[in-house]
Protein backbone atom coordinates (compact mmCIF):
# COMPACT_ATOMS: atom_id res chain seq x y z
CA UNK A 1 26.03 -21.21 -0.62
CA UNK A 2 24.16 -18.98 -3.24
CA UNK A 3 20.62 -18.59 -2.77
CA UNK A 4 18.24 -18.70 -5.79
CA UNK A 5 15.03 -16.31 -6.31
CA UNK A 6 13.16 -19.16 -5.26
CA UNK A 7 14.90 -20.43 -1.90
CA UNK A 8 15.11 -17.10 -1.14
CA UNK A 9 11.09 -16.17 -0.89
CA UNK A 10 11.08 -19.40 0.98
CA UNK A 11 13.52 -18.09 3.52
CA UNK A 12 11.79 -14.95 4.01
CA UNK A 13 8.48 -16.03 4.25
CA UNK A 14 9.18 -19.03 6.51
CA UNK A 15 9.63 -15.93 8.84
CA UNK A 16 6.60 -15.89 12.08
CA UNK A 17 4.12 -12.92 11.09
CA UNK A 18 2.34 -10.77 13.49
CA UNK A 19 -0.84 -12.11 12.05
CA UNK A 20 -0.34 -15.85 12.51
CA UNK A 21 0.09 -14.96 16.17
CA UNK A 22 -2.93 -13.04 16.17
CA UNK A 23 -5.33 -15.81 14.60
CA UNK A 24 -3.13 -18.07 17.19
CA UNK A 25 -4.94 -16.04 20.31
CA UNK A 26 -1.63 -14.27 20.80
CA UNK A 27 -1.53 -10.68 21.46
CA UNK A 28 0.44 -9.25 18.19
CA UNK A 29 4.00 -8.57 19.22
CA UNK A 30 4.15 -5.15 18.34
CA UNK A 31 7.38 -2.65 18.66
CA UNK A 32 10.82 -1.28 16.93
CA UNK A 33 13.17 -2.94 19.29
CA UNK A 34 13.25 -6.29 16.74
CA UNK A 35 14.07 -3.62 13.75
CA UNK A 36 16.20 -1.78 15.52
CA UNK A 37 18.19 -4.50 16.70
CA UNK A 38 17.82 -5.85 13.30
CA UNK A 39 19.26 -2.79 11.51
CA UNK A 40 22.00 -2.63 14.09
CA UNK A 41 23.43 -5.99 13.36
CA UNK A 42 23.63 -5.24 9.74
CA UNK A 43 25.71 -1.76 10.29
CA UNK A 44 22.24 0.82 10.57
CA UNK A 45 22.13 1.02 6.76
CA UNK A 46 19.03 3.57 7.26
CA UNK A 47 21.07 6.24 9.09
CA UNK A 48 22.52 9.01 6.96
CA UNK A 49 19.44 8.74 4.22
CA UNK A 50 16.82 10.76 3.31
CA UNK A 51 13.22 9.80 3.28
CA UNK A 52 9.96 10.46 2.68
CA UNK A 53 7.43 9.15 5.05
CA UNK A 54 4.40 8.01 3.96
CA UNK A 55 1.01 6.88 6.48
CA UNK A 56 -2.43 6.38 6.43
CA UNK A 57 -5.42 4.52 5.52
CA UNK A 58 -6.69 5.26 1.63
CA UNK A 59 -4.46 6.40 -1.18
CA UNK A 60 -0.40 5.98 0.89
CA UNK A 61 0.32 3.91 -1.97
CA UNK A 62 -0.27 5.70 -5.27
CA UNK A 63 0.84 8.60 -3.09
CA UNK A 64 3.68 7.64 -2.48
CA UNK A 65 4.54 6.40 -6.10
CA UNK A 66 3.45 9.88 -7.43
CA UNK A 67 6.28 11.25 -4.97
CA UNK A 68 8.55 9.01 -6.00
CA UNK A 69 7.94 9.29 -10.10
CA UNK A 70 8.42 13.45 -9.64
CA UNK A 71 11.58 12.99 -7.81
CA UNK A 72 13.18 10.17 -10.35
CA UNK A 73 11.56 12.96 -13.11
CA UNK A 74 13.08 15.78 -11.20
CA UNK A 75 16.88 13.38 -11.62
CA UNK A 76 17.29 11.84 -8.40
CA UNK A 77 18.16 8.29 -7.76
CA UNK A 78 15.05 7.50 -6.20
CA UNK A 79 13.88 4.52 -3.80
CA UNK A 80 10.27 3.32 -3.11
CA UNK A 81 9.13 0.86 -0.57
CA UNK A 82 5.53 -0.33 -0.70
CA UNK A 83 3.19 -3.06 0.36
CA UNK A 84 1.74 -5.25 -0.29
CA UNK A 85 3.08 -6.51 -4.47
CA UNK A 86 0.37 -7.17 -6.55
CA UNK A 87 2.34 -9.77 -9.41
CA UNK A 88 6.13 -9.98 -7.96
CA UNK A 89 7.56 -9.89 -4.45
CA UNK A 90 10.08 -8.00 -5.60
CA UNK A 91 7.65 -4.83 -6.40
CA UNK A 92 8.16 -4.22 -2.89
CA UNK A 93 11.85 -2.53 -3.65
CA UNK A 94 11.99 -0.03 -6.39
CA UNK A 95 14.55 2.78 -7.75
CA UNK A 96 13.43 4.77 -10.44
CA UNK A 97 10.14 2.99 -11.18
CA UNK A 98 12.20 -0.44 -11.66
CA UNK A 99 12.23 -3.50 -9.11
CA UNK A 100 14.71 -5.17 -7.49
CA UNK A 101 16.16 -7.73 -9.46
CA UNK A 102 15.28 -11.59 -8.57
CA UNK A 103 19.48 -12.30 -8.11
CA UNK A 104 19.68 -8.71 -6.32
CA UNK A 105 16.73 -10.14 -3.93
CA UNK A 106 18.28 -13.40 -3.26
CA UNK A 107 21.40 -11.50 -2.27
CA UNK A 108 19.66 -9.46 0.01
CA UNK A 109 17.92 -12.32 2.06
CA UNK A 110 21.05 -14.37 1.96
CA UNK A 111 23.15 -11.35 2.88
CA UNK A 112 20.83 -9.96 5.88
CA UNK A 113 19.54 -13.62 6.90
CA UNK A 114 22.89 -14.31 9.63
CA UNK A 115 21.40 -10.77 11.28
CA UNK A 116 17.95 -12.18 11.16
CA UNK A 117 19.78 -15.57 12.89
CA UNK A 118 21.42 -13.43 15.78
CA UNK A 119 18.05 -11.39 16.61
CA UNK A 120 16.53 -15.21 17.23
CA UNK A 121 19.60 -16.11 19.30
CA UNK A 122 19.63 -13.08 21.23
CA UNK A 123 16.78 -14.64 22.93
CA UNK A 124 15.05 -11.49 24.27
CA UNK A 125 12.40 -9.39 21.79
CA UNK A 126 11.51 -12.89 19.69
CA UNK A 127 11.80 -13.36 15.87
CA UNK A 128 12.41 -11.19 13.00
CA UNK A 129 8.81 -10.90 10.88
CA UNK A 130 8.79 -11.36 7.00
CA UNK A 131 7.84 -7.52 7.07
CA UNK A 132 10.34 -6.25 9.42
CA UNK A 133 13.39 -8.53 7.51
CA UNK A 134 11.27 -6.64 3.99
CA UNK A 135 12.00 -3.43 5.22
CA UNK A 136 15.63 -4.33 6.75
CA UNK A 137 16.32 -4.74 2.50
CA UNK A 138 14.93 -1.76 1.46
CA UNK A 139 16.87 0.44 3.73
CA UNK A 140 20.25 -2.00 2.99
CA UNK A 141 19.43 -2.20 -0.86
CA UNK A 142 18.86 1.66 -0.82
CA UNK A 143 22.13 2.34 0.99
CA UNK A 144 24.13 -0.23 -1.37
CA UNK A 145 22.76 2.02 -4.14
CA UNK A 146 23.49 5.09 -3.13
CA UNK A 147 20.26 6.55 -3.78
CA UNK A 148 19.52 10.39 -3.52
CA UNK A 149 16.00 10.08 -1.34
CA UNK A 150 13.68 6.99 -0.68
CA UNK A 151 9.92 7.22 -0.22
CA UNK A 152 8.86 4.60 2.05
CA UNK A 153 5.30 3.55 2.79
CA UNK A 154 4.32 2.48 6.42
CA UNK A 155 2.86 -1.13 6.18
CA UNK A 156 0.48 -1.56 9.02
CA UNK A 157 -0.33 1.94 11.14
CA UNK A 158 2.79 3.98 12.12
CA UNK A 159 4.05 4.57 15.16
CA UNK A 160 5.02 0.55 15.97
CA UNK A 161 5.13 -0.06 11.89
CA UNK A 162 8.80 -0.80 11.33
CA UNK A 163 9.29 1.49 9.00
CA UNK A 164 9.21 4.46 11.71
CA UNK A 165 12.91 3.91 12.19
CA UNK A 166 14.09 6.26 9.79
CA UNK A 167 13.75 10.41 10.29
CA UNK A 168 12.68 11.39 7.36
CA UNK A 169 13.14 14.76 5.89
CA UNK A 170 9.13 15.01 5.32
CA UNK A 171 6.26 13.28 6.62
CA UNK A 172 2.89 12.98 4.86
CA UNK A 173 0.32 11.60 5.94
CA UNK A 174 -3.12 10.43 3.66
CA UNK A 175 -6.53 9.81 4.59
CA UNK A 176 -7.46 8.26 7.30
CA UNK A 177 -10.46 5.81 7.93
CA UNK A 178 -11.57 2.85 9.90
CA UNK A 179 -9.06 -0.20 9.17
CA UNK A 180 -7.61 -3.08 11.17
CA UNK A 181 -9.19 -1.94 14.31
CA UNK A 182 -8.36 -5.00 16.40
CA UNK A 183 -4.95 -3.99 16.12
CA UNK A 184 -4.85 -0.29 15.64
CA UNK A 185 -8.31 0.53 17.64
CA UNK A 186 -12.17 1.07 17.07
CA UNK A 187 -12.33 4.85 16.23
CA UNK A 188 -11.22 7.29 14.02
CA UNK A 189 -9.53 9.07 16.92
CA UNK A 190 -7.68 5.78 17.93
CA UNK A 191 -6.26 5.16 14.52
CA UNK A 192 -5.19 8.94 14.18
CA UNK A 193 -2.90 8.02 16.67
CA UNK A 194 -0.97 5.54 15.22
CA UNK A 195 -1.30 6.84 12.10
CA UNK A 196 0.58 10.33 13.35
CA UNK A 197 2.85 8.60 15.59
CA UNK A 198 5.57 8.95 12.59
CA UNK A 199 5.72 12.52 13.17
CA UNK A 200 8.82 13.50 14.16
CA UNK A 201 10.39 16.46 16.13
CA UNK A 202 10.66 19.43 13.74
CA UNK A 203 9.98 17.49 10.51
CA UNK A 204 6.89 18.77 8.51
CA UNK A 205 4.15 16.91 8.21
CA UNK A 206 2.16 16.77 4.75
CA UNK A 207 -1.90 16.31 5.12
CA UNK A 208 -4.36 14.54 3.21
CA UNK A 209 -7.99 16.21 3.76
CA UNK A 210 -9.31 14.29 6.50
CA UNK A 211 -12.09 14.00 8.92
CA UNK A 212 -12.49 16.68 11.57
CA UNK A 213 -11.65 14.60 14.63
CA UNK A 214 -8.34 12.88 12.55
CA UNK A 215 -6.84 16.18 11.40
CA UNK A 216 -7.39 17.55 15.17
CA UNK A 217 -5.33 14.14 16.37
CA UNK A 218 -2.72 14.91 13.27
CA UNK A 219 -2.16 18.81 14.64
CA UNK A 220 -1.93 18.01 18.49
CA UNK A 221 0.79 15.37 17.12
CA UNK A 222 2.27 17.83 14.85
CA UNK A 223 2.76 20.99 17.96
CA UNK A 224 4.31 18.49 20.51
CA UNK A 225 6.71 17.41 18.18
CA UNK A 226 7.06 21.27 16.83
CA UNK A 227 6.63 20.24 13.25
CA UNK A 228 5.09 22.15 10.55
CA UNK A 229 1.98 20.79 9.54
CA UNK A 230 0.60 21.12 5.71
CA UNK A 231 -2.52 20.96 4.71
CA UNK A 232 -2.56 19.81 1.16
CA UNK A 233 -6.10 21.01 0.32
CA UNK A 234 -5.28 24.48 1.43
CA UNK A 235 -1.71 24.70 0.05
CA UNK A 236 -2.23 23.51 -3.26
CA UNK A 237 -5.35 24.87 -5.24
CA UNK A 238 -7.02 23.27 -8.05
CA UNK A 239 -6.90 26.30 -11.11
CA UNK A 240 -8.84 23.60 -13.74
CA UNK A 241 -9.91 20.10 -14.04
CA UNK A 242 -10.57 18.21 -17.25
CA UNK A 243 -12.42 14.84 -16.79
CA UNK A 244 -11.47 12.38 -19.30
CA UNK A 245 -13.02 9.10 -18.22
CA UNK A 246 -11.25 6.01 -18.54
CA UNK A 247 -8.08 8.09 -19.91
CA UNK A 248 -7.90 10.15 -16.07
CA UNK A 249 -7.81 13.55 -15.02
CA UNK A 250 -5.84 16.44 -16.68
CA UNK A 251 -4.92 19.22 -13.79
CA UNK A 252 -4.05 22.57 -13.66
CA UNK A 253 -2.87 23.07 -10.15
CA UNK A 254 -1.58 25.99 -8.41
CA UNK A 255 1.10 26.40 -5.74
CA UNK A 256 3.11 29.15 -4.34
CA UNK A 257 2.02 31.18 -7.23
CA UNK A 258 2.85 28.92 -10.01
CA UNK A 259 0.78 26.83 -11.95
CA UNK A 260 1.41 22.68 -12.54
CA UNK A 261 -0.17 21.08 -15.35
CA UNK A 262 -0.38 16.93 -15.20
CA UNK A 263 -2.16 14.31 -16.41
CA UNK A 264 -3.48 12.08 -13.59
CA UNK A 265 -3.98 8.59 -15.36
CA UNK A 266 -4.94 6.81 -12.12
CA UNK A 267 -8.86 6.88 -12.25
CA UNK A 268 -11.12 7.96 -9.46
CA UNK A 269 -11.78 11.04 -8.05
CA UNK A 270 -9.88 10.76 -5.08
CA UNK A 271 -6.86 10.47 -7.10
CA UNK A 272 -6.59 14.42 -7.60
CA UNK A 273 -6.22 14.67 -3.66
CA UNK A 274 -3.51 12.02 -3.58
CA UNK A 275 -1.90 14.08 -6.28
CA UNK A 276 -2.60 17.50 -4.66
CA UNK A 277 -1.04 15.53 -1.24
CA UNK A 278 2.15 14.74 -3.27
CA UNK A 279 2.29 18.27 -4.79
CA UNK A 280 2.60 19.35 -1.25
CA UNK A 281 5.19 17.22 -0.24
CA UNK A 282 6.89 17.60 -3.30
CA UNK A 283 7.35 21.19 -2.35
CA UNK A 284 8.17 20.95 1.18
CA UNK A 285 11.38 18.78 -0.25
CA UNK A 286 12.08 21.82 -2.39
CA UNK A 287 11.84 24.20 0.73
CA UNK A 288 14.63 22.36 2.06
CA UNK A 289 16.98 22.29 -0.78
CA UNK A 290 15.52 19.05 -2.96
CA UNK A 291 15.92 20.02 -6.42
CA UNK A 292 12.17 19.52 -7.76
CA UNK A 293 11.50 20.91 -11.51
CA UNK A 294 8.06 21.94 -11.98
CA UNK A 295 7.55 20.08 -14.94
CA UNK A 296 9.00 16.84 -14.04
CA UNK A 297 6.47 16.98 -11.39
CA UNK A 298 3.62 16.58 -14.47
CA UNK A 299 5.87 14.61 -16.18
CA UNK A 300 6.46 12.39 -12.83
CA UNK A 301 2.67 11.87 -11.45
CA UNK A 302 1.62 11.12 -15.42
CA UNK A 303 4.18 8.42 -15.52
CA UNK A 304 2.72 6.46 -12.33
CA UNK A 305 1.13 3.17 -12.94
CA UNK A 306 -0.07 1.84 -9.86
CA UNK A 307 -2.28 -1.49 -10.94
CA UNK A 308 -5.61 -3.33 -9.33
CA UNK A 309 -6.29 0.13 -8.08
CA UNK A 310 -8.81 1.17 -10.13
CA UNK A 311 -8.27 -0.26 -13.27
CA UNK A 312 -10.12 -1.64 -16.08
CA UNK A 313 -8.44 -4.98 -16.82
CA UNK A 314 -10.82 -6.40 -20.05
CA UNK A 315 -13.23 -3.98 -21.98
CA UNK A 316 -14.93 -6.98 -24.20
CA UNK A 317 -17.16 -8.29 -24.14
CA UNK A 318 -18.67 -7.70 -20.35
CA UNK A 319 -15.65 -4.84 -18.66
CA UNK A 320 -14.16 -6.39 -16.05
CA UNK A 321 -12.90 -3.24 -13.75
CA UNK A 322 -10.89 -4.11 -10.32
CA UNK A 323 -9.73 -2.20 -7.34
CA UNK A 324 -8.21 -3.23 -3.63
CA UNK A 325 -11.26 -1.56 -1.55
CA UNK A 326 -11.54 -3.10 1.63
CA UNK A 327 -13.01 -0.75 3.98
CA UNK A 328 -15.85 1.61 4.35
CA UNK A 329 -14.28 4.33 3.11
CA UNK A 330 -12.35 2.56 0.05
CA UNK A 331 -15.59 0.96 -1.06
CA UNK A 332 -17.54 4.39 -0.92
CA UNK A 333 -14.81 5.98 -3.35
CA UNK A 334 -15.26 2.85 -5.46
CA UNK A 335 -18.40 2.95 -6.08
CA UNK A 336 -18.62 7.03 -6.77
CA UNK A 337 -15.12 6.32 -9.47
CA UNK A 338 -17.92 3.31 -10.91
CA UNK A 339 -21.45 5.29 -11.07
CA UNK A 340 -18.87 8.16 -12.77
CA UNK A 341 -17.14 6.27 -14.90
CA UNK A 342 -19.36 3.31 -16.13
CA UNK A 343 -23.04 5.74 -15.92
CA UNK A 344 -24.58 3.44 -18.66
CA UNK A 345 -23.96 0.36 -17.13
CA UNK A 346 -27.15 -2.32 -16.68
CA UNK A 347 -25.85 -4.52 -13.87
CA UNK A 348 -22.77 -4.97 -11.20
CA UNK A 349 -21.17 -8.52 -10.65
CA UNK A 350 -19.55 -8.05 -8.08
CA UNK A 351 -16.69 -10.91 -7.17
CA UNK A 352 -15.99 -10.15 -3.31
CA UNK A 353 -13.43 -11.68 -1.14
CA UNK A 354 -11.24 -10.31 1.47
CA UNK A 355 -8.58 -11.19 3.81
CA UNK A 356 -9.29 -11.64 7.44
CA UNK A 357 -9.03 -8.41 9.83
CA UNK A 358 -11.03 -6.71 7.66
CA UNK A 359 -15.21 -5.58 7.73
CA UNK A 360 -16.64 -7.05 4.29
CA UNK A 361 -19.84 -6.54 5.24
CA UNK A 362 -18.37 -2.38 5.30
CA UNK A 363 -17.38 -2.76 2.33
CA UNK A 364 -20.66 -5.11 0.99
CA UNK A 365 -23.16 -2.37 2.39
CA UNK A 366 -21.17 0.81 0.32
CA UNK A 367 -21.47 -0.64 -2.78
CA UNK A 368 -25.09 -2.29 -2.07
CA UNK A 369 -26.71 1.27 -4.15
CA UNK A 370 -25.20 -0.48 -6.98
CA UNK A 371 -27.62 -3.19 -6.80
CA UNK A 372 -24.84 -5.85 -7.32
CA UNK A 373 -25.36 -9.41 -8.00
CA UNK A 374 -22.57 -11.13 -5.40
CA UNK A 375 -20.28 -13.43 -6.31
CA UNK A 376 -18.44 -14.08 -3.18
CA UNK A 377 -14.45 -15.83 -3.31
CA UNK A 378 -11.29 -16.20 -1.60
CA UNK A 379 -7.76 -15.35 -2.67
CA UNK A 380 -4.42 -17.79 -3.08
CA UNK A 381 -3.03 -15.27 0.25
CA UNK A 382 -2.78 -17.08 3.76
CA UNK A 383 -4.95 -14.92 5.07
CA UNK A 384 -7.81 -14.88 2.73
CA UNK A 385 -11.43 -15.27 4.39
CA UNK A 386 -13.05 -18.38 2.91
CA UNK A 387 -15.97 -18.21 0.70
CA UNK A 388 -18.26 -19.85 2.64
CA UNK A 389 -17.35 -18.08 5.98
CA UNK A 390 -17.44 -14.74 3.73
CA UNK A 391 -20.89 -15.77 2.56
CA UNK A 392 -22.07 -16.18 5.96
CA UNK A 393 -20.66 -12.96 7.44
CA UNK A 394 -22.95 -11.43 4.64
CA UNK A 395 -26.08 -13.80 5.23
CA UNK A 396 -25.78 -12.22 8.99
CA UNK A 397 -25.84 -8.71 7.76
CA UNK A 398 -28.77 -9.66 5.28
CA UNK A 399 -26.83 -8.89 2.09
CA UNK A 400 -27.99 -11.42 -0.41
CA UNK A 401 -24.90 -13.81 -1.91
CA UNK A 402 -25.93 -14.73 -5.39
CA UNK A 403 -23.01 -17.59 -5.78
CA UNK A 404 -20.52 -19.13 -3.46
CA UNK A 405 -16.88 -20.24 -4.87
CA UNK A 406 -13.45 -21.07 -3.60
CA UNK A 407 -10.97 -19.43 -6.14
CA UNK A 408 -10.92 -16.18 -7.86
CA UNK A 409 -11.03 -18.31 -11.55
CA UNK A 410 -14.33 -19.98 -10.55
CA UNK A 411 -15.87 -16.34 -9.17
CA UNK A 412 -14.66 -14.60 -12.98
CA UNK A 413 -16.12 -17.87 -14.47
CA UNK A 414 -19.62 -17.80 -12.47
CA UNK A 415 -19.64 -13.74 -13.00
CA UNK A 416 -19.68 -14.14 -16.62
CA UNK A 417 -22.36 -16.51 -16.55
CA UNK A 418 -24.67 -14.61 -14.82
CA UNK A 419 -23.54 -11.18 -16.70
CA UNK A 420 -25.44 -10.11 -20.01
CA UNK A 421 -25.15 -7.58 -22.11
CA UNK A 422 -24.62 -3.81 -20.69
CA UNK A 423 -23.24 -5.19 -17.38
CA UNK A 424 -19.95 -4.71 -15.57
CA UNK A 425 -17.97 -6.90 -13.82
CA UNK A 426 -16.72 -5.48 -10.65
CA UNK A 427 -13.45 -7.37 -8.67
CA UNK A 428 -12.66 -5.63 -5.45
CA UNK A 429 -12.35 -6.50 -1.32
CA UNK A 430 -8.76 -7.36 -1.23
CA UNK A 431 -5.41 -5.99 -3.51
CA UNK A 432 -4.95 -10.10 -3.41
CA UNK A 433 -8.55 -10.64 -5.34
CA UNK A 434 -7.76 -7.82 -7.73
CA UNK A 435 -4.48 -9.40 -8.82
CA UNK A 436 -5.31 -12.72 -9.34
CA UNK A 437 -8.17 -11.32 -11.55
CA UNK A 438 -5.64 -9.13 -13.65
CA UNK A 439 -3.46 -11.88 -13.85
CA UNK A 440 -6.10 -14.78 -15.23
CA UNK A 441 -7.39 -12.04 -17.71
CA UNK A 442 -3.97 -10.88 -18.81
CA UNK A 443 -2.58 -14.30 -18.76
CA UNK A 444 0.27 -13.25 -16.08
CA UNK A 445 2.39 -16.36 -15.12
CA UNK A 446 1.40 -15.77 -10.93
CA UNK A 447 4.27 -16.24 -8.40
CA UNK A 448 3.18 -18.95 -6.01
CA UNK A 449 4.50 -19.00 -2.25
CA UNK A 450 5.01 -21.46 0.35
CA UNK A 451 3.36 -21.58 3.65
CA UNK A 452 6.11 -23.43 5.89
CA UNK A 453 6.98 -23.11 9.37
CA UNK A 454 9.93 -21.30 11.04
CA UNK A 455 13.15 -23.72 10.44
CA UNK A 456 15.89 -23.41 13.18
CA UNK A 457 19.64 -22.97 12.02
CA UNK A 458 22.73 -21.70 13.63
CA UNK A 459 23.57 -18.07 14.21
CA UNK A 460 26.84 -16.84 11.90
CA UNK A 461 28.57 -14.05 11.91
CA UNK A 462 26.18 -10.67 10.71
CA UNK A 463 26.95 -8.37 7.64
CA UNK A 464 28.55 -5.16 7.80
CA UNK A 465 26.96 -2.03 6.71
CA UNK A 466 26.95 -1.17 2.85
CA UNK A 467 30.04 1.02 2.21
C-alpha cells in the first residue's frame, strides 16, 4: 500500500514524543540507543556522509541555512535539516534551498516505518519519537540523493539530541542561553554541557561569541576531545558595516587575509554574528579540502530566507513585524532589532503566546522597556500554553495583560483594535505564533495535524540501506 502526504504526517506524528511523557510525570526518555538502533535497521544510511553540525540556543537555525546556501552557491549538492517548519512539514528536509517533496515524504515514512515497527518489537529502549523517525529521513533521504555535505541542526540540546549520531567533518556551535532547563538544566554552565556534548574527537569546533562561563564549558569540551576550537569573533573581522534597515546589513568581512562582501537580508543585529559564525565554518570546510568560492559565500548568505524570524509580514496600515523569541536572551535581541529598526514607532501590541517548557514571563519582562500593550494567545501546536494560564503566569509576575484570547486570529483581530496610528504590531513567544500570524496575513493555506495516539501494527521486514 502507497501512502499519501496526508496518511503519512498521520503516521509520523501518531509517534510518542518526549514531551507528552514529560507533561505525563514521566522522566523524558532521553538517549541514542533508539536512533541508533533505528538507523541500523534501515542499513546506517548516515555513515560514509559528511556533515556539518550545528548546536545551541539563539541563531542554530539561520546559521545553519547561511552554511548551507554558501555551500549549494559554492556547487555542492547540499542537505539541510532543521526544526521546527514554520508553513510545511516537509521544510524540515532540504537540498539546495528546496524541500522534500510531499510524494518523496510519504515514501520516506512508508519506507522507514517497518524499522520504526521492529525498534517497538524489540521490546527493550521503547518507541521511536516523531523527531528521532524525522531525523532517521534526513540522513536516508540525504544518502538516496547522493548529496555532497549535509548541515544538520540539533533539535533539542546535543549530546542525547538524535542528531549526534553522525561525525561530522565540523562542528559549530551558536550562542548559548537559558532554554528548556527542566530538561537540559538551570544554568548556563549546565546547558553548555549538552550543548558541547556534539564535539567530537579531533573535529573542530566553530564558536559563536558567548558568555564567559559557556565558552570556558565549550574549550574544556573541545581539549578532551583534542579538537580545534574557533572562535568566530576572533577569526573573522568585521572590515565595514552598512545598516540598511528593513533591507539588512551589507558586510565587508575579513578572513585569512581576504575580504568577503555580502548582503545579510535577515534583520537584527545579531544576524552579522550568525553570519561571521558561518564564515568560520565555512572556512574550516575549506581547510579540509571543501571547495568554498569566496563569492558564492556572499552570494550564498544573501540568498537565505529564513521566515517568522524577524520579519515584517504587513507594512499597512499598522506593521505587523514577527519573530520566534522565546527566551531571555531571544527577547532581549528582539527588542534591540525593534527600538533599531522601528525608532519612530508610538506604541507596541504585543500578541504573546508560547509553548509550554518555556519562561514567558523571561521573555514578557525583556520587552516590558517597550511599554507594550499585551495581547496574550495560544498557538494551533499541542503544546501551546493556553491563554488564560499564559495570562496568569504574567498576572503572578505583575506584568499587566491588556486582552485575553484563544487563537492567534482573535489576538491579530483584538491588536488592531486597540492599535492607532504610529503603532506596531509585535507577534513573537513561539516560531508556532509567528507562523500562524504570517500565514492569516499572507493568506497561506496552513497544514493542519492530527493529535492521535500510538496505533499498534505488526513488525515486517526493515529496508535496506540506500545504494
Amino acid at each position: 500500500m502507497t501512502l499519501s502526504y496526508r496518511e503519512a504526517i498521520t503516521q509520523l506524528l501518531s509517534l510518542a514524543d518526549f514531551e507528552r511523557k514529560s507533561r505525563a510525570g514521566e522522566p523524558p526518555d532521553f538517549h541514542l540507543k533508539r536512533i541508533e538502533r533505528l538507523l541500523d535497521h534501515i542499513g546506517n544510511p548516515h555513515i560514509g556522509q559528511k556533515y556539518v553540525h550545528v548546536a545551541g540556543t539563539n541563531g542554530k537555525g539561520s546559521t545553519s541555512a547561511m552554511i548551507a546556501g554558501a555551500l549549494a552557491a559554492s556547487g555542492h549538492k547540499t542537505g539541510l535539516f532543521t526544526s521546527p517548519s514554520i508553513h510545511r512539514i516537509t521544510e524540515r528536509i532540504r537540498i539546495n534551498g528546496q524541500s522534500v517533496s510531499e510524494r518523496d515524504f510519504a515514501r520516506l515514512v512508508e519506507r522507514l516505518w517497518p524499522a520504526v515497527e521492529q525498534v517497538t518489537a524489540d521490546g527493550d529502549i521503547g518507541v521511536v519519537s516523531v523527531f528521532e523517525l524525522e531525523t532517521a529521513m534526513a540522513f536516508y533521504h540525504f544518502a538516496e540523493e547522493k548529496t555532497d555535505v549535509s548541515v544538520i541542526e540539533v533539535g533539542l540540546g546535543g549530546r542525547l539530541d538524535s542528531t549526534n549520531i553522525v561525525t561530522p567533518l565540523v562542528s559549530v556551535i551558536t550562542p548559548i542561553s537559558l532554554d528548556h532547563v527542566a530538561v537540559l538544566g538551570d544554568t548556563i554552565e549546565k546547558i553548555a554541557a549538552e550543548k558541547a556534548g556534539i564535539v567530537k574527537p579531533g573535529v573542530p569546533v566553530v564558536s559563536s561569541p558567548q558568555e564567559p562561563v559557556a565558552m570556558a564549558v565549550i574549550r574544556s569540551a573541545a581539549e578532551t576531545a583534542g579538537s580545534e576550537l574557533i572562535k568566530s569573533h576572533e577569526t573573522v573581522t568585521i572590515l565595514n558595516s552598512t545598516d540598511r534597515g528593513l533591507d539588512g546589513i551589507e558586510l565587508e568581512l575579513g578572513i585569512d587575509g581576504r575580504s568577503l562582501d555580502m548582503h545579510v537580508r535577515l534583520l537584527g543585529a545579531h544576524q552579522v554574528d550568525n553570519a561571521r559564525t558561518a564564515v568560520a565554518a565555512l572556512q574550516q570546510l575549506a581547510n579540509i579540502g571543501v571547495s568554498v568560492e569566496s563569492d558564492a559565500i556572499g552570494a550564498g548568505i544573501a540568498g537565505v530566507e529564513w521566515p517568522a524570524r524577524n520579519q515584517l509580514v504587513t507594512r499597512r496600515p499598522t506593521p505587523v513585524f514577527v519573530d520566534g523569541a522565546h527566551n531571555a536572551a531571544s527577547a532581549l535581541a528582539l527588542r534591540k532589532t525593534v527600538e533599531h529598526l522601528f525608532p519612530e514607532r508610538q506604541g507596541i501590541i504585543l500578541i504573546l503566546g508560547t509553548v509550554r517548557g518555556h519562561d514567558p514571563a523571561a521573555v514578557a519582562r525583556e520587552l516590558a522597556p517597550l511599554g507594550p500593550r499585551i495581547v496574550v494567545t495560544e498557538s494551533r501546536h499541542p503544546k501551546t500554553l493556553p491563554g488564560f494560564e499564559l495570562a496568569d503566569v504574567l498576572s503572578e509576575c505583575k506584568i499587566t495583560v491588556n486582552v485575553k484570547t484563544a487563537s492567534t486570529r482573535n489576538a491579530l483581530e483584538e491588536a488592531r483594535v486597540l492599535a492607532v496610528d504610529g503603532d506596531l504590531i509585535l507577534a513573537t513567544g513561539s516560531l508556532f505564533v509567528a507562523a500562524e500570524i504570517i500565514e492569516i496575513e499572507h493568506g497561506i493555506e496552513p497544514e493542519l495535524y492530527p493529535d492521535i495516539k500510538l496505533p499498534t501494527r505488526p513488525s515486517v521486514t526493515s529496508p535496506s540501506r540506500p545504494n
